[in-house]
C-alpha atoms as a PDB file:
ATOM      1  CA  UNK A   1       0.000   0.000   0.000  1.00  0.00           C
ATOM      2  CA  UNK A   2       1.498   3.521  -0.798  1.00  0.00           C
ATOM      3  CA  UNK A   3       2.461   5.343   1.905  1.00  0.00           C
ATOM      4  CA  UNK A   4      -0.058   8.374   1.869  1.00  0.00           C
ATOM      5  CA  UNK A   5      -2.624   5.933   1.581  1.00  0.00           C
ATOM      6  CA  UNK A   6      -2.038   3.774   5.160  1.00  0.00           C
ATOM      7  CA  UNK A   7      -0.785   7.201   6.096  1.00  0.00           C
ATOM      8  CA  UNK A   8      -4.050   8.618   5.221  1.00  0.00           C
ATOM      9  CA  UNK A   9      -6.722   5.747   6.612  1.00  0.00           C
ATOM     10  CA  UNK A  10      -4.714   5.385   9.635  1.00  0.00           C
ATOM     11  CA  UNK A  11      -5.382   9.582  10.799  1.00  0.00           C
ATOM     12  CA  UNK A  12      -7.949  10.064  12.909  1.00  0.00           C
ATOM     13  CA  UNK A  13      -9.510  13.393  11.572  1.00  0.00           C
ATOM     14  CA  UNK A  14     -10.591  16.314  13.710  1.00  0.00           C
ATOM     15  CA  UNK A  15     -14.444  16.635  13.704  1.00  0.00           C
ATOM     16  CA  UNK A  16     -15.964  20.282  13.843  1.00  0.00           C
ATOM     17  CA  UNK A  17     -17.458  20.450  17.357  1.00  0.00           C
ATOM     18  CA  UNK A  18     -20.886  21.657  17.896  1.00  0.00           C
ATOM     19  CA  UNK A  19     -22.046  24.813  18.900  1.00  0.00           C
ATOM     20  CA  UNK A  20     -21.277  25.462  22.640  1.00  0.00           C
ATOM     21  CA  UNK A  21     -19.148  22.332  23.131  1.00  0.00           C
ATOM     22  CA  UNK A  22     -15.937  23.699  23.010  1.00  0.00           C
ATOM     23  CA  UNK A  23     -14.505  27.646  24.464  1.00  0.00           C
ATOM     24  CA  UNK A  24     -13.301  29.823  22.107  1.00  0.00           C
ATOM     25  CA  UNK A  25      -9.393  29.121  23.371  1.00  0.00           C
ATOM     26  CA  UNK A  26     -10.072  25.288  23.260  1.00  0.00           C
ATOM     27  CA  UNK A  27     -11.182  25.372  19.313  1.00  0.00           C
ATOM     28  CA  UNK A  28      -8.565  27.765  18.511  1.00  0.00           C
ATOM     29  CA  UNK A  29      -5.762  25.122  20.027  1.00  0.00           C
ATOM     30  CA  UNK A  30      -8.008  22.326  17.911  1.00  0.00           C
ATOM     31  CA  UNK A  31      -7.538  24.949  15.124  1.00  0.00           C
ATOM     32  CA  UNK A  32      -4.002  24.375  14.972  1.00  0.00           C
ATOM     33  CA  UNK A  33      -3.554  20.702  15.462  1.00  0.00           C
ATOM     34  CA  UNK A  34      -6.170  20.125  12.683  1.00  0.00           C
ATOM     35  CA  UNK A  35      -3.896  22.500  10.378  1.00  0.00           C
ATOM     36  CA  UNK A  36      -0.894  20.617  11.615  1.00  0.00           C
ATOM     37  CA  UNK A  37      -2.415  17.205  10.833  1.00  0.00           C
ATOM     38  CA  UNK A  38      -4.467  18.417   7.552  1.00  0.00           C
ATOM     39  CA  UNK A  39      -0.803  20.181   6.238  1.00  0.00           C
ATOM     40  CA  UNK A  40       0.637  16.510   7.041  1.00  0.00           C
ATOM     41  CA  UNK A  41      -1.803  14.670   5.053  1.00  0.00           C
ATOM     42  CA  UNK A  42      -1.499  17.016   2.563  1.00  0.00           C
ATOM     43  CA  UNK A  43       2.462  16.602   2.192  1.00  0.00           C
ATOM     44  CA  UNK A  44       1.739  13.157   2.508  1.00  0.00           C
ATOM     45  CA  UNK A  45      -0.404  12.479  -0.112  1.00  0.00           C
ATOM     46  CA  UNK A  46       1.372  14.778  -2.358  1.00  0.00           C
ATOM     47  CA  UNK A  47      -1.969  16.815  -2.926  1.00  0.00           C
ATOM     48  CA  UNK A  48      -2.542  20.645  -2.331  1.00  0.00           C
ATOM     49  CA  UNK A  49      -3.999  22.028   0.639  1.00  0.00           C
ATOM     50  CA  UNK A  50      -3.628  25.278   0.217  1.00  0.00           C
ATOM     51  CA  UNK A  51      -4.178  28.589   2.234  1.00  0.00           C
ATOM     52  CA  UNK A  52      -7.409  29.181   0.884  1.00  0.00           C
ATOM     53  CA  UNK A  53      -9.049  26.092   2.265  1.00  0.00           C
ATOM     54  CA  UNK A  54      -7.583  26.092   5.335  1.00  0.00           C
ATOM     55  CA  UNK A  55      -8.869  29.677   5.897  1.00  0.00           C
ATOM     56  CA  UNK A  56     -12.451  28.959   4.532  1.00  0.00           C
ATOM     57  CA  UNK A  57     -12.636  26.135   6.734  1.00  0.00           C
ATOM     58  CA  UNK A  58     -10.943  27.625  10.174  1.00  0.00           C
ATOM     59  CA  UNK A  59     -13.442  30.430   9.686  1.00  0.00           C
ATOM     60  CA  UNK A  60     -16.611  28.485   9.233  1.00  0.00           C
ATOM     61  CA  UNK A  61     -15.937  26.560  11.947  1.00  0.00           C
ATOM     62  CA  UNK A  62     -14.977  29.680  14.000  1.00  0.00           C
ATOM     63  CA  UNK A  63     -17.833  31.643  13.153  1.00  0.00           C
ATOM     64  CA  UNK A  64     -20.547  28.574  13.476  1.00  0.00           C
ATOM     65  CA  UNK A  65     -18.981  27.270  16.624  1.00  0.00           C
ATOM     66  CA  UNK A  66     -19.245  30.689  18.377  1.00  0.00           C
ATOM     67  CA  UNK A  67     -21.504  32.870  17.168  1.00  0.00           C
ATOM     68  CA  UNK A  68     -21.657  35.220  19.881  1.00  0.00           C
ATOM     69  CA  UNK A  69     -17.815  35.153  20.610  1.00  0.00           C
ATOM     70  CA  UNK A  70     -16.425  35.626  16.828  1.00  0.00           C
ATOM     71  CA  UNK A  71     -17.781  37.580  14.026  1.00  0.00           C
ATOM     72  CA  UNK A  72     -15.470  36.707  10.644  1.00  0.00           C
ATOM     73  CA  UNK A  73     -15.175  39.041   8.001  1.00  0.00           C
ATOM     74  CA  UNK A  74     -13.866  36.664   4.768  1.00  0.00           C
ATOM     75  CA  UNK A  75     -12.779  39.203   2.077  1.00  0.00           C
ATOM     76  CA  UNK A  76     -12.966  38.863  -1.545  1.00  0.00           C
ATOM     77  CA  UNK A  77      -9.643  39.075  -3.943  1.00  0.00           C
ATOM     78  CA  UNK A  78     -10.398  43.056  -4.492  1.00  0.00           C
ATOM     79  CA  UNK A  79     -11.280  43.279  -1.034  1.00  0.00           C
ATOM     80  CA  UNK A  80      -8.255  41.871  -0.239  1.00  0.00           C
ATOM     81  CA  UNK A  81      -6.210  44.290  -2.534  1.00  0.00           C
ATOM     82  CA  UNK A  82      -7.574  47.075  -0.891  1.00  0.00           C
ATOM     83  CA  UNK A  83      -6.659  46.211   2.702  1.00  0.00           C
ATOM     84  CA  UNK A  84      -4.123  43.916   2.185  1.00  0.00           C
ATOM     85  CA  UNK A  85      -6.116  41.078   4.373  1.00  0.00           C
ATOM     86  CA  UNK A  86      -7.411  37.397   4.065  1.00  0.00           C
ATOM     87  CA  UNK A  87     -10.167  38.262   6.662  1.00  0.00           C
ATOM     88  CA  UNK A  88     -11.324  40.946   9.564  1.00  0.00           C
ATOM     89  CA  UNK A  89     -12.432  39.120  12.599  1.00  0.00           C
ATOM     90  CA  UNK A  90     -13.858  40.546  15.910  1.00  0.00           C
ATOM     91  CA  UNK A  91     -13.430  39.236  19.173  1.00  0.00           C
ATOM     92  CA  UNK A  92     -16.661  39.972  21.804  1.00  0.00           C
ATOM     93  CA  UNK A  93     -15.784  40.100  25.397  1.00  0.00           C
ATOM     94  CA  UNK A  94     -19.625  40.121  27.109  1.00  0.00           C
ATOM     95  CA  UNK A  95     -18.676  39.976  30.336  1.00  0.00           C
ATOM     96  CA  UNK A  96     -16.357  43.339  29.552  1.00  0.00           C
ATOM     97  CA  UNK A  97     -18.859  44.554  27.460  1.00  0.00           C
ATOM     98  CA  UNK A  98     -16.167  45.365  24.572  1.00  0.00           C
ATOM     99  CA  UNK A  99     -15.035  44.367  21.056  1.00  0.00           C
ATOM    100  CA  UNK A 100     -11.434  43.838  19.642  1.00  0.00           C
ATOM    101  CA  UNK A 101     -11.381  43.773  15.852  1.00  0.00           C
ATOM    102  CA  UNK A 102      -8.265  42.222  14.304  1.00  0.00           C
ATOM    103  CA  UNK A 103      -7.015  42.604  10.403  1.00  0.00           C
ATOM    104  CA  UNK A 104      -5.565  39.179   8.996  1.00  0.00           C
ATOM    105  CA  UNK A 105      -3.248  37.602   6.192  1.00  0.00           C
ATOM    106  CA  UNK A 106      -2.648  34.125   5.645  1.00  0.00           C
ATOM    107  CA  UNK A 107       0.412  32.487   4.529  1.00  0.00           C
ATOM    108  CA  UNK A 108       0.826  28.825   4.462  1.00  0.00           C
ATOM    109  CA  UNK A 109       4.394  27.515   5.231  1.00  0.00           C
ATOM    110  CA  UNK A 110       5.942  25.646   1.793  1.00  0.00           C
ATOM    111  CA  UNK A 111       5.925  21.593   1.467  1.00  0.00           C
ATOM    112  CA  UNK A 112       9.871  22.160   2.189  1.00  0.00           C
ATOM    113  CA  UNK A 113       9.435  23.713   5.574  1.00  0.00           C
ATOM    114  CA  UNK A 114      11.585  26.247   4.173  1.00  0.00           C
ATOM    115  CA  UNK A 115       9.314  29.521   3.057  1.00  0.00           C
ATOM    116  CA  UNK A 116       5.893  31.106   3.531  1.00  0.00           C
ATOM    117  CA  UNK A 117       5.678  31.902  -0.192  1.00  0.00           C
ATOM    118  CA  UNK A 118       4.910  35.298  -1.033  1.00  0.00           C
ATOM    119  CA  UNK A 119       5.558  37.679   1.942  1.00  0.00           C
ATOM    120  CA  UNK A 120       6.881  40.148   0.282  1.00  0.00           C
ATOM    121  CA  UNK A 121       3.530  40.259  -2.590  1.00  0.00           C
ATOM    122  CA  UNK A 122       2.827  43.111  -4.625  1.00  0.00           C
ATOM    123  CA  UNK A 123      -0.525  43.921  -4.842  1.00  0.00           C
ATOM    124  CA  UNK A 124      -1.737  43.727  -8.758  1.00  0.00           C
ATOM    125  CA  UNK A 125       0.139  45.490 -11.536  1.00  0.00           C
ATOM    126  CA  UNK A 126       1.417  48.394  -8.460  1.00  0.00           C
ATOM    127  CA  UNK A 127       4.477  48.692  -6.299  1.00  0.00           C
ATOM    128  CA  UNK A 128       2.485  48.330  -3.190  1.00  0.00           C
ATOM    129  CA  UNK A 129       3.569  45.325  -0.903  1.00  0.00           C
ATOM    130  CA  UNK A 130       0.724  43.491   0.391  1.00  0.00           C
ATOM    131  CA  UNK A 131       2.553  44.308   3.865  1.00  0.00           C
ATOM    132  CA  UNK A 132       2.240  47.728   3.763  1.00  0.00           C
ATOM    133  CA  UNK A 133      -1.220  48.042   2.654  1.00  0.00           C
ATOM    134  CA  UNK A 134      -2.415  45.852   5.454  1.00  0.00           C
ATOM    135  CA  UNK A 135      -0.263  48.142   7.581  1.00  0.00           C
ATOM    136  CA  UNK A 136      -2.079  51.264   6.705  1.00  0.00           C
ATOM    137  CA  UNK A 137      -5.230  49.922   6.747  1.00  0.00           C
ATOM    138  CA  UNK A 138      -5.020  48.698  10.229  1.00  0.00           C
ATOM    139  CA  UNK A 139      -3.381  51.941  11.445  1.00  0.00           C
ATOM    140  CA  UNK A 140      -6.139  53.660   9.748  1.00  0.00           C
ATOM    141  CA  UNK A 141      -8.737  51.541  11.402  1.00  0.00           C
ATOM    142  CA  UNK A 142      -6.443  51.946  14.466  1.00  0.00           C
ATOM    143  CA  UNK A 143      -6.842  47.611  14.822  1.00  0.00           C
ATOM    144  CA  UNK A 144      -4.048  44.958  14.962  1.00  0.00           C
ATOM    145  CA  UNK A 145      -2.996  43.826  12.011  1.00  0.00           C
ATOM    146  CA  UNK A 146      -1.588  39.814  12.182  1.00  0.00           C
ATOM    147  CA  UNK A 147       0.001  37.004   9.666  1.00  0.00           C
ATOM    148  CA  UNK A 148      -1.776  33.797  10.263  1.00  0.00           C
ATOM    149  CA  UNK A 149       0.815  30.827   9.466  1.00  0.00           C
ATOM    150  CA  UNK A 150      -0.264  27.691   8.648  1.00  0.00           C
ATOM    151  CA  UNK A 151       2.478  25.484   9.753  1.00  0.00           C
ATOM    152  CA  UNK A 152       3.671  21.368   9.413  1.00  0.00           C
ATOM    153  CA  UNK A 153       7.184  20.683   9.943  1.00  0.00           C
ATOM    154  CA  UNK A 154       8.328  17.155   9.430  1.00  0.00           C
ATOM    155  CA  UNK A 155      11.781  18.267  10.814  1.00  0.00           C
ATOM    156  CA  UNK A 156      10.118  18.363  14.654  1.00  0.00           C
ATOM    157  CA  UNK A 157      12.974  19.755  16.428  1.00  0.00           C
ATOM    158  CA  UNK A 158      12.582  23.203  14.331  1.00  0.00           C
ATOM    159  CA  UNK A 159       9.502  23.451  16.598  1.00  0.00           C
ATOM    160  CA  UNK A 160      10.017  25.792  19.722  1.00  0.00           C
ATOM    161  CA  UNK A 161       9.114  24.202  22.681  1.00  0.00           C
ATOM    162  CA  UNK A 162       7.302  27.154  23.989  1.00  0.00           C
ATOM    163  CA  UNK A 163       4.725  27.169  21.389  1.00  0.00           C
ATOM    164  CA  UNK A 164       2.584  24.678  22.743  1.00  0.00           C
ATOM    165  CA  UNK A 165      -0.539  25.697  25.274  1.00  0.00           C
ATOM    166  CA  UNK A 166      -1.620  22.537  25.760  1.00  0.00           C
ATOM    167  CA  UNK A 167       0.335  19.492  26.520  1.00  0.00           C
ATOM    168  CA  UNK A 168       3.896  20.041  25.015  1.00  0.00           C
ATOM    169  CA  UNK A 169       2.592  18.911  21.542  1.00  0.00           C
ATOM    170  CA  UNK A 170       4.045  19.768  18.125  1.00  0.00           C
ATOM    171  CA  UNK A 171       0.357  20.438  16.569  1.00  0.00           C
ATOM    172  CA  UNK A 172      -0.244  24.156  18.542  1.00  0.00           C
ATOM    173  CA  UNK A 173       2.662  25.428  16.002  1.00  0.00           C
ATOM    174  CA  UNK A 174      -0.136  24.667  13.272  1.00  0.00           C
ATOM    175  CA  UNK A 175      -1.617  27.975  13.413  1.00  0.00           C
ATOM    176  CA  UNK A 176       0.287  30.788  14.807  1.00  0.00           C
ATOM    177  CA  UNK A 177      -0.482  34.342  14.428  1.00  0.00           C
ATOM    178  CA  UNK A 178       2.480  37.274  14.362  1.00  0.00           C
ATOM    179  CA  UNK A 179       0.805  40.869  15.580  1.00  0.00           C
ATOM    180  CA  UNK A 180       2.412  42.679  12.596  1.00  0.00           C
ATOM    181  CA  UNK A 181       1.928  46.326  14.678  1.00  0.00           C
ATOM    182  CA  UNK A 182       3.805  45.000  17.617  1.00  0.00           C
ATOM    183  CA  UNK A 183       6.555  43.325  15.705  1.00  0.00           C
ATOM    184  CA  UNK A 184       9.502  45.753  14.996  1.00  0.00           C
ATOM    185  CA  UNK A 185      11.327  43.166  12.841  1.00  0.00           C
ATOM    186  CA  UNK A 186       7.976  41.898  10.935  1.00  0.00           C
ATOM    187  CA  UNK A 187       9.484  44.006   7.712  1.00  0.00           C
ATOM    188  CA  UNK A 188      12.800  42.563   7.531  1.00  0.00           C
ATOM    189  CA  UNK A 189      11.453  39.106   8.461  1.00  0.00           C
ATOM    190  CA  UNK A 190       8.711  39.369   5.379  1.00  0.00           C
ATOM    191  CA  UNK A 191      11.112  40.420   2.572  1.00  0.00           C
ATOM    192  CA  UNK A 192      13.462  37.340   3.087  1.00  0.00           C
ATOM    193  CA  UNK A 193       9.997  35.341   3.572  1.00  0.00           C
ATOM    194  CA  UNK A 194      12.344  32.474   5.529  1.00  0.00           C
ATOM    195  CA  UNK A 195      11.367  30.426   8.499  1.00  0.00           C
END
């Protein structure tokens, strides 16, 4: 049997949870070890599973999971182009009666483990980095702008041992977010788009 195939049977898959079975925190960790395993598969199998997807689904299962914790904002290609993001999502805090609104871009880390392809984008036939734009936009809606990387190493001791939130695992580096506005090397770090 090919590899990717017993490889493939033999992984349990993570199963959306229904609304109000899980906290927000607990299907955000579940986020990332179902991007870690899905990215696995992927490589595996030698089939694409690219950033697209995994956004689509992590925010459908966000926004359908909790409701009245999440909204998710998925933005179109032009969309994207004008604010240089994948997706706006807002946080609610009931008990503090407040909302935190958050610009994102995706980048998916390459079947090499080497690159997260594209950091340093143009957007369309301009000189504009994709960077910059979704710098400016979230200054201008005065929100925290983030990278979301979707990560799978096969090399595990790459992984940082602090990552983890859960119980020392290598699947909470799955999906890690970088708070572009707090990051004073973010620019240097996205033109040579290494790991």
């Amino acid at each position: 049997m090919h590899r990717s195939r017993r490889h493939f049977i033999q992984r349990p898959q993570c199963v959306a949870a229904y609304r109000g079975q899980l906290t927000l925190d607990s299907s955000l960790r579940l986020t990332a070890h179902w991007a870690w395993e899905r990215r696995l598969t992927a490589k595996l199998a030698e089939l694409p599973f690219g950033e697209e997807t995994i956004t689509e689904t992590i925010l459908l299962d966000l926004a359908t999971q909790h409701p009245r914790e999440i909204s998710v904002f998925p933005f179109h290609s032009r969309m994207e182009g004008r604010t240089g993001a994948d997706w706006g999502w807002c946080f609610h805090d009931s008990a503090a009666g407040r909302f935190t609104r958050m610009l994102v871009q995706a980048k998916v880390l390459d079947a090499r483990d080497q690159t997260y392809a594209r950091l340093d984008r143009t957007i369309g036939n301009t000189s504009v980095r994709q960077i910059d734009r979704l710098l400016e936009t979230a200054r201008q809606r005065r929100c925290p702008a983030l990278y979301a990387f979707y990560n799978h190493l096969s090399d595990a001791s790459r992984v940082p041992s602090s990552v983890c939130t859960c119980f020392g695992c290598l699947q909470c580096w799955g999906f890690l977010s970088l708070s572009l506005t707090l990051s004073a090397s973010c620019s240097a770090e996205a033109e040579s788009g290494r790991l």
